[in-house]
PDB file of N, CA and C in Angstrom:
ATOM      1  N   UNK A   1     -12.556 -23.387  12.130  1.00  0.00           N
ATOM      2  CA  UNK A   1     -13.727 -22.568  11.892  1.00  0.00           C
ATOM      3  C   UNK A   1     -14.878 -23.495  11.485  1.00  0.00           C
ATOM      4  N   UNK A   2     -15.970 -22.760  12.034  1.00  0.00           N
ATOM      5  CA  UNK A   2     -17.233 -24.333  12.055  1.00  0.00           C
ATOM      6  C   UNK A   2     -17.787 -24.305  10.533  1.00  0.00           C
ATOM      7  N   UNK A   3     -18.120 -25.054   9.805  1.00  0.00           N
ATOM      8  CA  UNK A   3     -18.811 -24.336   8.614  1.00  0.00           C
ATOM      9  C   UNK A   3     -20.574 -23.968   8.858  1.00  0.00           C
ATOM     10  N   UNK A   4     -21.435 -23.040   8.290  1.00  0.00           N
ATOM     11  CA  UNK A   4     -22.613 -22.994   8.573  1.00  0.00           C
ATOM     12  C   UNK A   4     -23.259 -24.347   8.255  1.00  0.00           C
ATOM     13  N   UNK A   5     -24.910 -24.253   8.925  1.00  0.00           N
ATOM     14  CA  UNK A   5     -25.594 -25.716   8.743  1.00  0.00           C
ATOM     15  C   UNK A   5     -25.784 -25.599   7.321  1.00  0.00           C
ATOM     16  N   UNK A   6     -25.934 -26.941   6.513  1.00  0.00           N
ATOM     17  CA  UNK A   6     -26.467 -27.311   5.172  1.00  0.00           C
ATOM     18  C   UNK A   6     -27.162 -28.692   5.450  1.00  0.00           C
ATOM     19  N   UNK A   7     -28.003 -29.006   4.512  1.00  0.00           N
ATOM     20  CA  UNK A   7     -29.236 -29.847   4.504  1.00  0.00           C
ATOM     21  C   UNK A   7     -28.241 -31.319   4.335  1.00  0.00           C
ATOM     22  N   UNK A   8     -26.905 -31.356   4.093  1.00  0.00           N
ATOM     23  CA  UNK A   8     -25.690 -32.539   3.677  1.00  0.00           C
ATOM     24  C   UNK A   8     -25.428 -32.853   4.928  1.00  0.00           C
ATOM     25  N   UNK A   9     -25.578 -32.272   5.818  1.00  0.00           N
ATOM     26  CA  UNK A   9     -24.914 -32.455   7.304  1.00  0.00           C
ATOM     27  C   UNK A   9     -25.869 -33.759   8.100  1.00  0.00           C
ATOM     28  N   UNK A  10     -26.877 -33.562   7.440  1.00  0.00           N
ATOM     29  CA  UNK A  10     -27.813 -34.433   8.012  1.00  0.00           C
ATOM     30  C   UNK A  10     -27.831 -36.148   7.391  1.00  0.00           C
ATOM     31  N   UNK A  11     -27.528 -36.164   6.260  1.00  0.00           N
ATOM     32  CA  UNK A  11     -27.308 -37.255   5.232  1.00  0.00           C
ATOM     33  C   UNK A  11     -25.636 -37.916   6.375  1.00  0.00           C
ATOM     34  N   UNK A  12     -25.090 -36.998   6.775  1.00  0.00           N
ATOM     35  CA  UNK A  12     -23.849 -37.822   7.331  1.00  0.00           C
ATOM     36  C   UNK A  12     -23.730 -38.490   8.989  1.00  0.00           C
ATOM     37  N   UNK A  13     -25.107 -38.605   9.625  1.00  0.00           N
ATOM     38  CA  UNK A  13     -25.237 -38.718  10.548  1.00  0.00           C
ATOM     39  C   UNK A  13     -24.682 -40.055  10.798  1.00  0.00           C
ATOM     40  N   UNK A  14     -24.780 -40.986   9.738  1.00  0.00           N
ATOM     41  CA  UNK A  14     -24.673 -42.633   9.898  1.00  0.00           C
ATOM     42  C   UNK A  14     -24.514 -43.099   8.610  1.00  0.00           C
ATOM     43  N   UNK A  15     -22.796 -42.860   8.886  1.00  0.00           N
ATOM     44  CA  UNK A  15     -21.977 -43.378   7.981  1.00  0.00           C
ATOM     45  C   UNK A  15     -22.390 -44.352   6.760  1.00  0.00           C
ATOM     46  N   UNK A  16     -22.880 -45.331   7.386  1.00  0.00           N
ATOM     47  CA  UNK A  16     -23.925 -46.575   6.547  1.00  0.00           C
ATOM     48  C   UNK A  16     -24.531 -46.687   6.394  1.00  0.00           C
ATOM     49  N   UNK A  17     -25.315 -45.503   6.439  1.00  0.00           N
ATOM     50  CA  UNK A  17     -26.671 -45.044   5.723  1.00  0.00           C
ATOM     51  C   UNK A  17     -26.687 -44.017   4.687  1.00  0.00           C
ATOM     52  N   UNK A  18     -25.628 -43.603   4.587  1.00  0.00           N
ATOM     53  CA  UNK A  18     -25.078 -42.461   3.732  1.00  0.00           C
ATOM     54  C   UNK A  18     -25.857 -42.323   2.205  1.00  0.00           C
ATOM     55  N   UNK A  19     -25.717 -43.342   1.712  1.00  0.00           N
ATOM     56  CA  UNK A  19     -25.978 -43.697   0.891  1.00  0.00           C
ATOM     57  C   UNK A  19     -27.778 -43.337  -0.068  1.00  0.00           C
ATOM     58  N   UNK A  20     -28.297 -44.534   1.153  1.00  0.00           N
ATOM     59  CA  UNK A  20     -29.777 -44.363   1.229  1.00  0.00           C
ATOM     60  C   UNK A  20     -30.483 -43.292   2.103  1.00  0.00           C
ATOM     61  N   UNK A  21     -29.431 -41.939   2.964  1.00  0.00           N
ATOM     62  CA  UNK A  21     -29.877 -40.999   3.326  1.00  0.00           C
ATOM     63  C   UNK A  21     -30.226 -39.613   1.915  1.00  0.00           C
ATOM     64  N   UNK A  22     -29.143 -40.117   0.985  1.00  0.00           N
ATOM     65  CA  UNK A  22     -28.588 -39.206   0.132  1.00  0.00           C
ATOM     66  C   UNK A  22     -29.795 -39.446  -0.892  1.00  0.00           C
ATOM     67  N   UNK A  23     -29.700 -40.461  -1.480  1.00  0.00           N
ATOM     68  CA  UNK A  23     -30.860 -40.397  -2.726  1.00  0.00           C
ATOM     69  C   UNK A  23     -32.290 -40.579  -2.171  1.00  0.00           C
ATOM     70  N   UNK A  24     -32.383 -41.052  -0.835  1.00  0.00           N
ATOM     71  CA  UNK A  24     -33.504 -40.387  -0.291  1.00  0.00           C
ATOM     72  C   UNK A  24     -34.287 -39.007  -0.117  1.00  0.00           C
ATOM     73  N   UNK A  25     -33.516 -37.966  -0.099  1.00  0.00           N
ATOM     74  CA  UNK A  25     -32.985 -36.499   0.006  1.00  0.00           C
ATOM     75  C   UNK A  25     -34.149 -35.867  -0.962  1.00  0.00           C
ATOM     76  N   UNK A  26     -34.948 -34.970  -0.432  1.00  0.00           N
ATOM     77  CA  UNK A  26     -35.592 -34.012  -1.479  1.00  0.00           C
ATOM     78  C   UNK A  26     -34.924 -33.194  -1.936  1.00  0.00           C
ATOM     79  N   UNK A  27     -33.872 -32.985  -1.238  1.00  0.00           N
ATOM     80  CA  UNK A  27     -33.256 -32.183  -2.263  1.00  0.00           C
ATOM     81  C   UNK A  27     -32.405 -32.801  -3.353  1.00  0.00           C
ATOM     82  N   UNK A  28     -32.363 -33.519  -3.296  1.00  0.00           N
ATOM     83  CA  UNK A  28     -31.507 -34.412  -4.282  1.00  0.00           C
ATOM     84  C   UNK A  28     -32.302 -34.391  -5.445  1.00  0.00           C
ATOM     85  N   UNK A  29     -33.460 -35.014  -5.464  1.00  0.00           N
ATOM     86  CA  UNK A  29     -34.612 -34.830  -6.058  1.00  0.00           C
ATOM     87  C   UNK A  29     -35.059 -33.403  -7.319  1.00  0.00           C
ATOM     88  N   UNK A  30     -34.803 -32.596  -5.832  1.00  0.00           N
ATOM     89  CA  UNK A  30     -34.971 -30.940  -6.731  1.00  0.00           C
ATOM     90  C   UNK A  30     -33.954 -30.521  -7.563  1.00  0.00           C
ATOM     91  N   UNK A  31     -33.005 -31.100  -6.863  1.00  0.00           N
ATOM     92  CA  UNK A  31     -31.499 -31.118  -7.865  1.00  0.00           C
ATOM     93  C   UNK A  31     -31.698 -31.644  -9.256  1.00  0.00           C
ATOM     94  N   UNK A  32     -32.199 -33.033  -9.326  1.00  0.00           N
ATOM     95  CA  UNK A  32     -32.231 -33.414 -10.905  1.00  0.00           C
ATOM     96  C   UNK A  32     -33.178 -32.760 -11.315  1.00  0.00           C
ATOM     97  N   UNK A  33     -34.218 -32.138 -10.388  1.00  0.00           N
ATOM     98  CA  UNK A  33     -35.120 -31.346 -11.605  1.00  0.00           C
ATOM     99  C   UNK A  33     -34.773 -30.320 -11.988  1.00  0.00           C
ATOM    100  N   UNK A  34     -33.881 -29.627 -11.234  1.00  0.00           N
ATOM    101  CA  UNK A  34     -33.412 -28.282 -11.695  1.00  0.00           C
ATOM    102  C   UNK A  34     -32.359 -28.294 -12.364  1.00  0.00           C
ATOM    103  N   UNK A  35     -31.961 -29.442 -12.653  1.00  0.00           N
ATOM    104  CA  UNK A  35     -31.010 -29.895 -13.217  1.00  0.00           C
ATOM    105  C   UNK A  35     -31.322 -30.212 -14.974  1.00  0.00           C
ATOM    106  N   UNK A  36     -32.452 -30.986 -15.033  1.00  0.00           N
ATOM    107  CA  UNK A  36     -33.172 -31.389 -16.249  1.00  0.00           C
ATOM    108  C   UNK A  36     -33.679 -30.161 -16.809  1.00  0.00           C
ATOM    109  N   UNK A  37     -34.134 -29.168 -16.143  1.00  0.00           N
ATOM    110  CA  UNK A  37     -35.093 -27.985 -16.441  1.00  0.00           C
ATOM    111  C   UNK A  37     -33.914 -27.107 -17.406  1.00  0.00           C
ATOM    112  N   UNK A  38     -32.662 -26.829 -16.430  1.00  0.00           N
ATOM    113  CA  UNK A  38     -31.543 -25.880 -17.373  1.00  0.00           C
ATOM    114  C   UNK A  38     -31.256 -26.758 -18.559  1.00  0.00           C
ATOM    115  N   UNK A  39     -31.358 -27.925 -18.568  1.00  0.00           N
ATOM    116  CA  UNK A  39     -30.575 -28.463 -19.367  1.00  0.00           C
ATOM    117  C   UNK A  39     -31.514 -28.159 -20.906  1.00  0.00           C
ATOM    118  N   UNK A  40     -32.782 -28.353 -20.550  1.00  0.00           N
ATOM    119  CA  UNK A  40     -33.633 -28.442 -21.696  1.00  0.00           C
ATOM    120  C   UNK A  40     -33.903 -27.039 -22.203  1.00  0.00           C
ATOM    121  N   UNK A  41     -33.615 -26.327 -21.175  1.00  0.00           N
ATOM    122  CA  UNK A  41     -33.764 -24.816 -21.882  1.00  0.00           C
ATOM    123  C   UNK A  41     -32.843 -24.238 -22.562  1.00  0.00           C
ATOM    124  N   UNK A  42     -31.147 -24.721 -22.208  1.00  0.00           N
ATOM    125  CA  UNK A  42     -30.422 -24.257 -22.870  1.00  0.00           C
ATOM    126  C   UNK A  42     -30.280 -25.150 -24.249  1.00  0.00           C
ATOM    127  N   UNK A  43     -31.270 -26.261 -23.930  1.00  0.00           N
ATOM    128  CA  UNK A  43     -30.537 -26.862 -25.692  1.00  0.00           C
ATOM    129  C   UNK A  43     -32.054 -26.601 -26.650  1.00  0.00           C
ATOM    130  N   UNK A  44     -33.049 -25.746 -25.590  1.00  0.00           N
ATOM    131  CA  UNK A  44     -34.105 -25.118 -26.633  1.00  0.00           C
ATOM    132  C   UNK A  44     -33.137 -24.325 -27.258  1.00  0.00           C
ATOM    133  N   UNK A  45     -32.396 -22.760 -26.587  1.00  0.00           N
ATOM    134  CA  UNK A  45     -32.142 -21.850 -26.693  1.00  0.00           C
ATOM    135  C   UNK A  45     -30.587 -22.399 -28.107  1.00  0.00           C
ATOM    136  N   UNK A  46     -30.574 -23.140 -27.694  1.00  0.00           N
ATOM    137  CA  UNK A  46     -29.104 -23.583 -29.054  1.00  0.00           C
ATOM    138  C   UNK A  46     -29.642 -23.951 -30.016  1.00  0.00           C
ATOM    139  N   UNK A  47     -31.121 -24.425 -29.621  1.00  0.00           N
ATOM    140  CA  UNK A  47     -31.705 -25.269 -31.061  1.00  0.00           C
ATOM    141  C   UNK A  47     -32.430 -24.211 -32.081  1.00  0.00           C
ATOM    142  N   UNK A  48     -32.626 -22.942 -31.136  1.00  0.00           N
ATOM    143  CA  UNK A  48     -33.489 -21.967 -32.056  1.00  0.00           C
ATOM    144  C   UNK A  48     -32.212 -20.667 -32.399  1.00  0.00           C
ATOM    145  N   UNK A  49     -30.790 -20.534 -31.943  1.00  0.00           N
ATOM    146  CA  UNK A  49     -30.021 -20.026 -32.475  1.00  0.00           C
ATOM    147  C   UNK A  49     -28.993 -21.130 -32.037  1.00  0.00           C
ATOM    148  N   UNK A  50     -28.258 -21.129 -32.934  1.00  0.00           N
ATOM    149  CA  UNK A  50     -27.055 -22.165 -33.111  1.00  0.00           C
ATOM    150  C   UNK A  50     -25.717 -21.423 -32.178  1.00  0.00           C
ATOM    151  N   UNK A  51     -25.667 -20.457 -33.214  1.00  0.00           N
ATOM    152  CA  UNK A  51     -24.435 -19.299 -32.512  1.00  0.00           C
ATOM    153  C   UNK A  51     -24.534 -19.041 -31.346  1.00  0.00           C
ATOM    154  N   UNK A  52     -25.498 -19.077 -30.341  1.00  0.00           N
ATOM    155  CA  UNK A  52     -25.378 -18.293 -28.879  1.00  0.00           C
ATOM    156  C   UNK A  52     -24.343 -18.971 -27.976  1.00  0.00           C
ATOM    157  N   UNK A  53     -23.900 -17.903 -27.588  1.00  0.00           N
ATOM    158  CA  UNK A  53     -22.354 -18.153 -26.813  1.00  0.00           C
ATOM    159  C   UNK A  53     -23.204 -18.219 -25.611  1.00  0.00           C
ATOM    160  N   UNK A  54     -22.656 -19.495 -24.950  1.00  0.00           N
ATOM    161  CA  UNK A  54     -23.061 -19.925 -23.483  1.00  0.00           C
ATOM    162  C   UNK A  54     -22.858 -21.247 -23.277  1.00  0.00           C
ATOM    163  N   UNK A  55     -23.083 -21.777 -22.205  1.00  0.00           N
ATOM    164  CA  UNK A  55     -22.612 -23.132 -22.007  1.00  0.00           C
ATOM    165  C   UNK A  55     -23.344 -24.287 -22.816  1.00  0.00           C
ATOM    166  N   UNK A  56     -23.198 -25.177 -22.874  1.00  0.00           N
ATOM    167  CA  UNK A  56     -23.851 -26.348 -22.930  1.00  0.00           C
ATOM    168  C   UNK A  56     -24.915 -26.740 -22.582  1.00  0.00           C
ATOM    169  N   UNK A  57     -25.808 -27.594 -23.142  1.00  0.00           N
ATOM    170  CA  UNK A  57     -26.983 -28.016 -21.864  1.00  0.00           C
ATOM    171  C   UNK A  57     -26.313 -29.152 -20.529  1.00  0.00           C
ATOM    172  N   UNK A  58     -25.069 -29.727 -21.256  1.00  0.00           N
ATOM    173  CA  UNK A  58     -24.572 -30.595 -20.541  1.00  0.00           C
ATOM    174  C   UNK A  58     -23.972 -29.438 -18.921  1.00  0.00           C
ATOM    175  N   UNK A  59     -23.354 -28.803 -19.420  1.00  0.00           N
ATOM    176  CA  UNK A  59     -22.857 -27.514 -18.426  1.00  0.00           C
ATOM    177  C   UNK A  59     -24.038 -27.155 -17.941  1.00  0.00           C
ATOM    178  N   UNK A  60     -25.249 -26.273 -18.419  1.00  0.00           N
ATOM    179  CA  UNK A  60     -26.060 -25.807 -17.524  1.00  0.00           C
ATOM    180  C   UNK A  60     -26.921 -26.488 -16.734  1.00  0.00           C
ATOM    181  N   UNK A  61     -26.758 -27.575 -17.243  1.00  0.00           N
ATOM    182  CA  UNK A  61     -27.285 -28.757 -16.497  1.00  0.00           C
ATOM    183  C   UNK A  61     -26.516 -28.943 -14.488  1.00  0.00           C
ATOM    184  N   UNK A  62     -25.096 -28.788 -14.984  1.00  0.00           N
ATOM    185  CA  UNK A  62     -24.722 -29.221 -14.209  1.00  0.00           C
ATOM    186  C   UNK A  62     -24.625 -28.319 -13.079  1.00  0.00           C
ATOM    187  N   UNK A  63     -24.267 -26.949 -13.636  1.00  0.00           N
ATOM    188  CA  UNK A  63     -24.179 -26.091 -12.710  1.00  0.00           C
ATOM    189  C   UNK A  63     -25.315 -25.771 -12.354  1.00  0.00           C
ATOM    190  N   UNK A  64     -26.972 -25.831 -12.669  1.00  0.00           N
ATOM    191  CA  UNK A  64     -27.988 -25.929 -12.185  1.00  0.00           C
ATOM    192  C   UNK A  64     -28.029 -26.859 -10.597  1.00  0.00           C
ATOM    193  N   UNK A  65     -27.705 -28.464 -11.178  1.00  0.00           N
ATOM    194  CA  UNK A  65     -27.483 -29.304 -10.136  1.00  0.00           C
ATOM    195  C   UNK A  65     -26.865 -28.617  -8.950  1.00  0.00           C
ATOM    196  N   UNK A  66     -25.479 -28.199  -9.122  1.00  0.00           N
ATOM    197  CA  UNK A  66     -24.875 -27.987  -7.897  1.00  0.00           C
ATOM    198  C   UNK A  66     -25.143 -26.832  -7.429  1.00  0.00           C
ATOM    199  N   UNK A  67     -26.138 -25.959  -7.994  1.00  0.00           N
ATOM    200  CA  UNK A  67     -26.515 -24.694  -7.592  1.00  0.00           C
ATOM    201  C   UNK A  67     -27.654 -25.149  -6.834  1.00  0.00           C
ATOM    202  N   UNK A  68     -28.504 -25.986  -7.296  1.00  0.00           N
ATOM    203  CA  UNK A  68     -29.417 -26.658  -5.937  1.00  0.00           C
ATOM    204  C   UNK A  68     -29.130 -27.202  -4.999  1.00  0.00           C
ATOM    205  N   UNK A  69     -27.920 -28.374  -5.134  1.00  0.00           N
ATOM    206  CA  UNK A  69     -27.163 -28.829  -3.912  1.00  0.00           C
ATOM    207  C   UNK A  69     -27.123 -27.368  -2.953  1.00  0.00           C
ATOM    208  N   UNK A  70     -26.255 -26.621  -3.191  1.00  0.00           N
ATOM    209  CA  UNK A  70     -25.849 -25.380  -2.159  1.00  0.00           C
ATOM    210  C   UNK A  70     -26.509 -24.795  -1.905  1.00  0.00           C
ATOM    211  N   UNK A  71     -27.873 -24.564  -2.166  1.00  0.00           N
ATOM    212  CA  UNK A  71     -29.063 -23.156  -2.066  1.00  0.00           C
ATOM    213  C   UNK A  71     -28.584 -22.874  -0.364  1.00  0.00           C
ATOM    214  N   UNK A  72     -28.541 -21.627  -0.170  1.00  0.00           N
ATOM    215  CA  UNK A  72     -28.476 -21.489   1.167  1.00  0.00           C
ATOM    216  C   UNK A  72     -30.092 -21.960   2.185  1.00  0.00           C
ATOM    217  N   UNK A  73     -31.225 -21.620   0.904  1.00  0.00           N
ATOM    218  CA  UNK A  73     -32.400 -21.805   2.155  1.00  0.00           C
ATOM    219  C   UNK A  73     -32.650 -23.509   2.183  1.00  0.00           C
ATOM    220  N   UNK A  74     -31.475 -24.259   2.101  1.00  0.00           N
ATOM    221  CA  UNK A  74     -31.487 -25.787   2.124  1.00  0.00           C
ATOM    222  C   UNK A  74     -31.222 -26.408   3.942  1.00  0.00           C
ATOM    223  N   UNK A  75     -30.809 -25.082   3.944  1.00  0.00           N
ATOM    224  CA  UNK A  75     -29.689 -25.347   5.407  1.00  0.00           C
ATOM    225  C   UNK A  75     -30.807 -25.934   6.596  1.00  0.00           C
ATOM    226  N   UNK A  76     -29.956 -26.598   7.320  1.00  0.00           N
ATOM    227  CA  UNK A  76     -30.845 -27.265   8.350  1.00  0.00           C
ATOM    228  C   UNK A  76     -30.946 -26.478   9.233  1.00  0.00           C
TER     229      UNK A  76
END
């Protein structure tokens, strides 16, 4: 089964470029920012209540990241 297009498919065109296709990548880019953005909001949100049940900034950080990696409107 084929998988649908994603914006990663394109980074793998040439093997040995992989590399410098990848951190070349705007989306890569949007990734650490959306990445930095959760992170700082959830450790506002811990810093002004201690108790709030939720992840980490380290966690929302991350799952921010890979939630930008996958955006569907990334797709090629």
């Amino acid at each position: 089964m084929a998988l649908p297009p994603h914006w990663l498919d394109d980074v793998f065109t040439n093997p040995k470029d992989f590399v410098k296709n990848f951190l070349g990548s705007n989306q890569l880019w949007e990734a650490f920012t959306a990445a930095e953005k959760a992170y700082q909001s959830q450790k506002e949100a811990l810093d002004k209540q201690p108790n709030l049940a939720g992840p980490t900034p380290n966690q929302a950080a991350r799952q921010a990241f890979l939630d930008a990696l996958n955006r569907a409107d990334t797709a090629t």
